[in-house]
Protein backbone atom coordinates (compact mmCIF):
# COMPACT_ATOMS: atom_id res chain seq x y z
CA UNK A 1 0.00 0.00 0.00
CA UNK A 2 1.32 3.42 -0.92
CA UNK A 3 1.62 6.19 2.02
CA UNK A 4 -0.93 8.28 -0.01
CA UNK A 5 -3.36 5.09 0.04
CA UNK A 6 -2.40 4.81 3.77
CA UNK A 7 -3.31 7.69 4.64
CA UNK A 8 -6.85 7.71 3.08
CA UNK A 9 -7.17 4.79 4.75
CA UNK A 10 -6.24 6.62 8.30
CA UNK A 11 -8.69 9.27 7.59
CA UNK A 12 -11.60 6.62 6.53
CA UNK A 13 -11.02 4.57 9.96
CA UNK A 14 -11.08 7.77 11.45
CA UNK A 15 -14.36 8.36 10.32
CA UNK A 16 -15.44 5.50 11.47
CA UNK A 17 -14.65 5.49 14.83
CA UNK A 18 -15.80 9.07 15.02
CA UNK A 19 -18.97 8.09 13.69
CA UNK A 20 -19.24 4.93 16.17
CA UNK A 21 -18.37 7.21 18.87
CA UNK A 22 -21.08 9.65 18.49
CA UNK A 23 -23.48 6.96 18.11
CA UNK A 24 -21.98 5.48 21.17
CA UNK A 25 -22.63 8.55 23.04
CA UNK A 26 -26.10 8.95 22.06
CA UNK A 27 -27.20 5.10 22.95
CA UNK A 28 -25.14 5.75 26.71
CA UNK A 29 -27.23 9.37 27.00
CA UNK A 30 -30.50 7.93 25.89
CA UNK A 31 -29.75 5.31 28.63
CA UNK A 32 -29.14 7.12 31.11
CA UNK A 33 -32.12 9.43 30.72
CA UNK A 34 -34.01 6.15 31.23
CA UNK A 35 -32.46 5.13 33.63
CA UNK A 36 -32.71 8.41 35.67
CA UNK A 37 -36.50 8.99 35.02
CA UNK A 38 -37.13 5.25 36.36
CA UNK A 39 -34.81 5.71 39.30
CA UNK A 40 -37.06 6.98 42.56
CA UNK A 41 -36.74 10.53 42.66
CA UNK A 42 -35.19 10.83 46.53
CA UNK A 43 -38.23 13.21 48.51
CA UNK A 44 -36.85 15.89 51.06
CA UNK A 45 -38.26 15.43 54.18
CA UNK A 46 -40.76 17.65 55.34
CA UNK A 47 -40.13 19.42 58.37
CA UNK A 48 -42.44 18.28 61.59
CA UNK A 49 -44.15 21.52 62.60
CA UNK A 50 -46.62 22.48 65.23
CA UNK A 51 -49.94 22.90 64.19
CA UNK A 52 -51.24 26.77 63.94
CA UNK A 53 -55.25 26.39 65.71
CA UNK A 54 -57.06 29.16 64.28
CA UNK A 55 -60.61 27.72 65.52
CA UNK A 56 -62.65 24.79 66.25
CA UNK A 57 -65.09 22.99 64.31
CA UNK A 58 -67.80 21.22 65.72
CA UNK A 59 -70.43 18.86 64.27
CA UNK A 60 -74.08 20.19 64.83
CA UNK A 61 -76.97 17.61 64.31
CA UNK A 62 -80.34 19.06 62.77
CA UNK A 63 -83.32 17.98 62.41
CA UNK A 64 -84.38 21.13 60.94
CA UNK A 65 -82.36 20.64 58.11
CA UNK A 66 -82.35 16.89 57.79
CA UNK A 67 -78.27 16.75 58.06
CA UNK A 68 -75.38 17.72 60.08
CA UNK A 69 -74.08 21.04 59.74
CA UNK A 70 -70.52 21.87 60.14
CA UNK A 71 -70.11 25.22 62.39
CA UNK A 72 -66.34 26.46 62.95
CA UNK A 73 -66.07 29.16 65.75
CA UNK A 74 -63.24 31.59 66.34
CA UNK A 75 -62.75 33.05 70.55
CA UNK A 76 -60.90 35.98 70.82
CA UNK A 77 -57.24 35.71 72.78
CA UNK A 78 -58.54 36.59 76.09
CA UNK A 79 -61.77 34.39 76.21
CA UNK A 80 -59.96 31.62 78.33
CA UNK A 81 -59.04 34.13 81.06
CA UNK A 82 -61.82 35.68 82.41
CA UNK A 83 -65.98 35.88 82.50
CA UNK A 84 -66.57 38.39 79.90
CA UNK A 85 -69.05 38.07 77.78
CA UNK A 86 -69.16 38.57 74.22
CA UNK A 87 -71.17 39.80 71.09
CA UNK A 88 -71.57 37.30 68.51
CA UNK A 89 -70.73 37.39 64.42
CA UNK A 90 -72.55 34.59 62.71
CA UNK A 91 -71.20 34.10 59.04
CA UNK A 92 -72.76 32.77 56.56
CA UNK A 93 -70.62 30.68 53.86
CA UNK A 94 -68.66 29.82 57.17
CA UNK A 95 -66.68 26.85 56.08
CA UNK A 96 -63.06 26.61 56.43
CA UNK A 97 -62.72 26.18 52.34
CA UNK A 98 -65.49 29.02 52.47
CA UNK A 99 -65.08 32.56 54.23
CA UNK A 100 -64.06 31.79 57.95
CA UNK A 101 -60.73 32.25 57.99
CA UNK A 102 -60.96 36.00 56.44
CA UNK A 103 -63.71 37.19 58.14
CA UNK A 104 -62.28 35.52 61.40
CA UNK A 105 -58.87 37.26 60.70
CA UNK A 106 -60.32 40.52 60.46
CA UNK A 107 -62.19 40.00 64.03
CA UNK A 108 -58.59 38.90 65.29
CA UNK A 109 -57.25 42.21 64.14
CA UNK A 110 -59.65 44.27 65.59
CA UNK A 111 -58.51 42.52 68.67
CA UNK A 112 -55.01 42.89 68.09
CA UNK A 113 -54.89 46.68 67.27
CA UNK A 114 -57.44 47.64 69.33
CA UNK A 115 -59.81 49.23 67.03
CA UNK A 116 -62.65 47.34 67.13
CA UNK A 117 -64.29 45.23 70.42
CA UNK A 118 -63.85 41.51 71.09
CA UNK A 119 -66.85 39.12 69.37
CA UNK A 120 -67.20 35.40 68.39
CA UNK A 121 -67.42 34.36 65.00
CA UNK A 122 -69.68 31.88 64.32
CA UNK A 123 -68.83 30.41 60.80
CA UNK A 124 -72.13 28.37 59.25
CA UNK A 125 -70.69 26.14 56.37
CA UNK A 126 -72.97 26.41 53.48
CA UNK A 127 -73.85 22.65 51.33
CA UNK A 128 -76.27 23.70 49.00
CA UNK A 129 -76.54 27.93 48.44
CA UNK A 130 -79.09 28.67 46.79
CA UNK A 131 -81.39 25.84 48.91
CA UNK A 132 -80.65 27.76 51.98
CA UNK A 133 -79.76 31.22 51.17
CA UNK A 134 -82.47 32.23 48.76
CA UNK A 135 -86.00 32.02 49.05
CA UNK A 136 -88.70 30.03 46.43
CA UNK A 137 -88.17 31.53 42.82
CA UNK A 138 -92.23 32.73 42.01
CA UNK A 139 -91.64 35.23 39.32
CA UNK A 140 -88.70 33.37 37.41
CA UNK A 141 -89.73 30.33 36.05
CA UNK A 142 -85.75 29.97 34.31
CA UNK A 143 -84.34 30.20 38.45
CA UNK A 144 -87.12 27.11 38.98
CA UNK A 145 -85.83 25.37 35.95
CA UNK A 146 -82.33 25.87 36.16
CA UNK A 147 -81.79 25.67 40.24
CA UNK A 148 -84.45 22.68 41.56
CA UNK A 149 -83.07 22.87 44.93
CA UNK A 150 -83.38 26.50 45.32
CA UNK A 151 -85.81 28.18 47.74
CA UNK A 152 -85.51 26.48 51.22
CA UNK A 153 -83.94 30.31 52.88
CA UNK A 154 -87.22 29.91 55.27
CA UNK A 155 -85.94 26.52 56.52
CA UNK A 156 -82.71 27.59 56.85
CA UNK A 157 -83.64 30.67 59.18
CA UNK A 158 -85.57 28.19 61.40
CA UNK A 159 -82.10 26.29 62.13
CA UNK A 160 -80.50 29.22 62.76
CA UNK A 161 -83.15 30.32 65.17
CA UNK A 162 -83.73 27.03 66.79
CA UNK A 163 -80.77 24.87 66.60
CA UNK A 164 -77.69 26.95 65.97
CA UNK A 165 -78.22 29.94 68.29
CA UNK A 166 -79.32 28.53 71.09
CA UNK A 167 -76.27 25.84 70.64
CA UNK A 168 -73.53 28.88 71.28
CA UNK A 169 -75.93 30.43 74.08
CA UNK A 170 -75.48 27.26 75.71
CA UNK A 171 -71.52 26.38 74.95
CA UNK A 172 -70.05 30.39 74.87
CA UNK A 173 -69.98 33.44 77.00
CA UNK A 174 -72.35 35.65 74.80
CA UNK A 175 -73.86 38.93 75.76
CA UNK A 176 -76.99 38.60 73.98
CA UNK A 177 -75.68 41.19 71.31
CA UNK A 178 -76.07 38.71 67.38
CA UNK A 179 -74.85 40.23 64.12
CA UNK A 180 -74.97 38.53 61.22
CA UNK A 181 -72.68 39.09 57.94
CA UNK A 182 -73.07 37.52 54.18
CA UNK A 183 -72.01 38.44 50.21
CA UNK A 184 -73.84 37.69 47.29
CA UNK A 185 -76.48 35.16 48.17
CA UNK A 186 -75.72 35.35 51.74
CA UNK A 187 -76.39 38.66 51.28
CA UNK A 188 -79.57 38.27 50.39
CA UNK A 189 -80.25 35.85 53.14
CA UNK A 190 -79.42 38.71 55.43
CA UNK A 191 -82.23 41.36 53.48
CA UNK A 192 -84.85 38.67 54.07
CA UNK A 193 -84.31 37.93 57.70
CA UNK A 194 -83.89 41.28 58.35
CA UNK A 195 -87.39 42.05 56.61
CA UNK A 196 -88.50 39.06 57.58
CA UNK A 197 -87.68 38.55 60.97
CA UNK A 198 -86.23 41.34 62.25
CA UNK A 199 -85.85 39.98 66.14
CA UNK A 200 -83.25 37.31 64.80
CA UNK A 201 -80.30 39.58 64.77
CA UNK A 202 -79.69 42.91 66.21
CA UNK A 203 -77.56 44.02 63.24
CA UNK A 204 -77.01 42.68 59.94
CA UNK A 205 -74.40 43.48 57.03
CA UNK A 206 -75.20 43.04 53.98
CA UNK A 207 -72.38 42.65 51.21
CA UNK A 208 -73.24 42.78 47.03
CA UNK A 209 -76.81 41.05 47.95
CA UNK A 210 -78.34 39.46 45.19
CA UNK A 211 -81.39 41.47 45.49
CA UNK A 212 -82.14 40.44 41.73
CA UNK A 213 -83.05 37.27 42.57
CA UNK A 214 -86.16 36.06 41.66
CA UNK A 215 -86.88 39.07 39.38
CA UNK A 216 -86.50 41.51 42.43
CA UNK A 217 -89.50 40.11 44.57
CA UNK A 218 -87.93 40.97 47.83
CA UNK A 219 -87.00 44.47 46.97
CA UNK A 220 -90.93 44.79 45.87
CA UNK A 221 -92.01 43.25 49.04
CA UNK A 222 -89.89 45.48 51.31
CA UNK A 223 -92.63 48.59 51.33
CA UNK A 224 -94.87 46.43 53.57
CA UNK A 225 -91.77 44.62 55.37
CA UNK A 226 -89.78 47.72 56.21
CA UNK A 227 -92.22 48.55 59.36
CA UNK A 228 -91.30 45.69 61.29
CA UNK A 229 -87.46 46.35 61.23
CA UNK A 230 -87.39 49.02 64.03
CA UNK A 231 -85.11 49.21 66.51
CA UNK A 232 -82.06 46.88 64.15
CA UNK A 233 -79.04 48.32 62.19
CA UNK A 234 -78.41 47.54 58.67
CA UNK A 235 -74.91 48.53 57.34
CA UNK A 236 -75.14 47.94 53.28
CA UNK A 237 -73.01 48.07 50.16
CA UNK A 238 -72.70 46.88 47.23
CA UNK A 239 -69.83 46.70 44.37
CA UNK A 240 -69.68 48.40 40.68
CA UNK A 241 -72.52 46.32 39.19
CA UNK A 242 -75.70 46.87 37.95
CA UNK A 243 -79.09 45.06 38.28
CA UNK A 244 -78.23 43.57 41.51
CA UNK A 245 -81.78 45.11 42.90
CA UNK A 246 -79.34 47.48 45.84
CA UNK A 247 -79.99 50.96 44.21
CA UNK A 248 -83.79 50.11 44.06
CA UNK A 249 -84.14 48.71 47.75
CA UNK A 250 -82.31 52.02 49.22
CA UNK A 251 -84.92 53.73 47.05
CA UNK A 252 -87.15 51.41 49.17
CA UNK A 253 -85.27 52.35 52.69
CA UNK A 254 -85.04 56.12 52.17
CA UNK A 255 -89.31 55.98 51.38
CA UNK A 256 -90.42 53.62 54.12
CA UNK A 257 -88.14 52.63 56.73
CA UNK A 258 -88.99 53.17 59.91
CA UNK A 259 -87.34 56.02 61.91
CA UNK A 260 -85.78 53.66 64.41
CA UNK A 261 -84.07 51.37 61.87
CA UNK A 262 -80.29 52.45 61.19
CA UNK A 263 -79.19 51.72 57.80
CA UNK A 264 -75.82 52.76 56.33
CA UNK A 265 -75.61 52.79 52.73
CA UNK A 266 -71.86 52.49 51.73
CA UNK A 267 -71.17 51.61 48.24
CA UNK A 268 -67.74 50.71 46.81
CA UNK A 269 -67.62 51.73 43.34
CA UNK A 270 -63.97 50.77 43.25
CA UNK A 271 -64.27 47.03 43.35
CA UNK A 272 -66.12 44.60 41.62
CA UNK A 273 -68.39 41.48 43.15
CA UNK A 274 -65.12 39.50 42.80
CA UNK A 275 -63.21 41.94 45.18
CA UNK A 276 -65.55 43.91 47.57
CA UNK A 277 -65.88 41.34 50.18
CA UNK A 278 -62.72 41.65 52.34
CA UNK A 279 -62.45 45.25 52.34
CA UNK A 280 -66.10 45.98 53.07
CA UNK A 281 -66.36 43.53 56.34
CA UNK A 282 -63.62 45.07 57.32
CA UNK A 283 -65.51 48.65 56.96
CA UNK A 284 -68.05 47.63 58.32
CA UNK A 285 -66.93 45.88 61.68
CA UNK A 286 -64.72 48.95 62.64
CA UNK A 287 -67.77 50.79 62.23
CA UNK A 288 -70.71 48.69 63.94
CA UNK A 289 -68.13 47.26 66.17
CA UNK A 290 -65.43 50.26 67.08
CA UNK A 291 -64.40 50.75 70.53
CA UNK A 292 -66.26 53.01 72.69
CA UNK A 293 -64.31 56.26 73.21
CA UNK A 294 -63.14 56.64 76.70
């Protein structure tokens, strides 16, 4: 062989081993990525903390209802020390997955800063809304149609009246003093009891209520309601929507409410249905709730 044919014959081997190389490579990555997705990925351990106890939750039978109710209540710090007793905030849509822990939070800080007096909040898990929040559709045949369940708000009040109040007069230090807060439907809920039985609650906060439900009925009923509200404290708002039935019912308030009912209007144009919750409780239990100048 001459050294020219030698060295093509270098180069060619060369090529060939390069070549086998590379595919070499590839076949030991590929394996390897196998490998490493079937090895067990090694988990960190997760660090043993102590539990943060916001509340307790206890399990309320009901024959009311038919079911047990779940009912989470938050104490302020210094309940365990002494004998004072205590106004109460029952919430609907009171489940831990629901709106306890905000609301709750926002009594705590009141508590903690000082601005607004001690209570108990007394979340209510909701199950099935528009069964116990809203009353029978009459005027809307589509809210029959499209919600079958809806329309039980009557029952509903009776288990608050019967079973769930006179549960926490029994198990808490309560003054006698009941407020009750809700959004949206629970919103609602609150206009009706309040119209409908007034001697429920001393005050009640209304958030966004869906006062277009059922084609408005409530907000046509309240003229020959309003009368029996004396002497109760509605604090009311409602976000930058329209047809929710709120600008019509404090049409309603300013024509025929009583002169002993206190209602505050306080609308929020600045936030929408999605947003005005928070911010508004919080409005409104530094104001129904502040701490008595000294």
């Amino acid at each position: 062989m001459t050294p020219s044919n030698r060295i093509g014959a270098a180069v060619s081997i060369a090529k060939i081993d390069s070549i086998g190389f590379r595919r070499l490579r590839a076949v030991f990555i590929a394996l390897s990525l196998i490998l490493l997705c079937a090895a067990p990925r090694q988990v960190l351990a997760q660090p043993v903390g102590k539990p943060i106890v916001v509340g307790q939750s206890h399990i309320l039978p009901s024959k009311i209802m038919g079911q047990e109710r779940t009912i989470n209540i938050w104490l302020p710090p210094g309940y365990g020390d002494g004998k004072t007793r205590y106004p109460v905030l029952y919430l609907l849509d009171g489940g831990i997955q629901q709106d306890f822990h905000h609301i709750s939070g926002l009594a705590q800080l009141g508590t903690i800063i000082g601005t607004t007096r001690d209570m108990i909040v007394v979340g209510i898990e909701s199950v099935d809304r528009r069964n116990e929040l809203a009353f029978p559709p009459v005027a809307d045949a589509a809210l029959k149609s499209d919600y079958p369940t809806a329309g039980q708000s009557e029952r509903f009040r009776r288990f608050l009246a019967e079973d769930l109040k006179p549960w926490v007069r029994v198990n808490y230090r309560t003054s006698g003093e009941d407020a009750i807060i809700g959004e949206s439907l629970a919103g609602l809920f609150v206009v009706e009891t309040l119209l409908r039985r007034p001697d429920l609650f001393d005050t009640y906060i209304a958030i966004s209520p869906s006062l277009w439900w059922d084609k408005k009925a409530l907000v046509a009923a309240a003229p020959a309601l309003l009368p029996k509200a004396g002497g109760r404290t509605l604090w009311l708002t409602v976000a930058d929507e329209k047809g929710m039935g709120v600008q019509p019912f404090v049409a309603q308030l300013k024509a025929h409410a009583p002169g002993d009912l206190k209602w505050i209007y306080r609308p929020r144009p600045e936030d929408s249905h999605a947003t005005i919750y928070h911010g508004a409780a919080l409005a409104a239990i530094r104001e129904l709730f502040a701490v008595p100048a000294q």
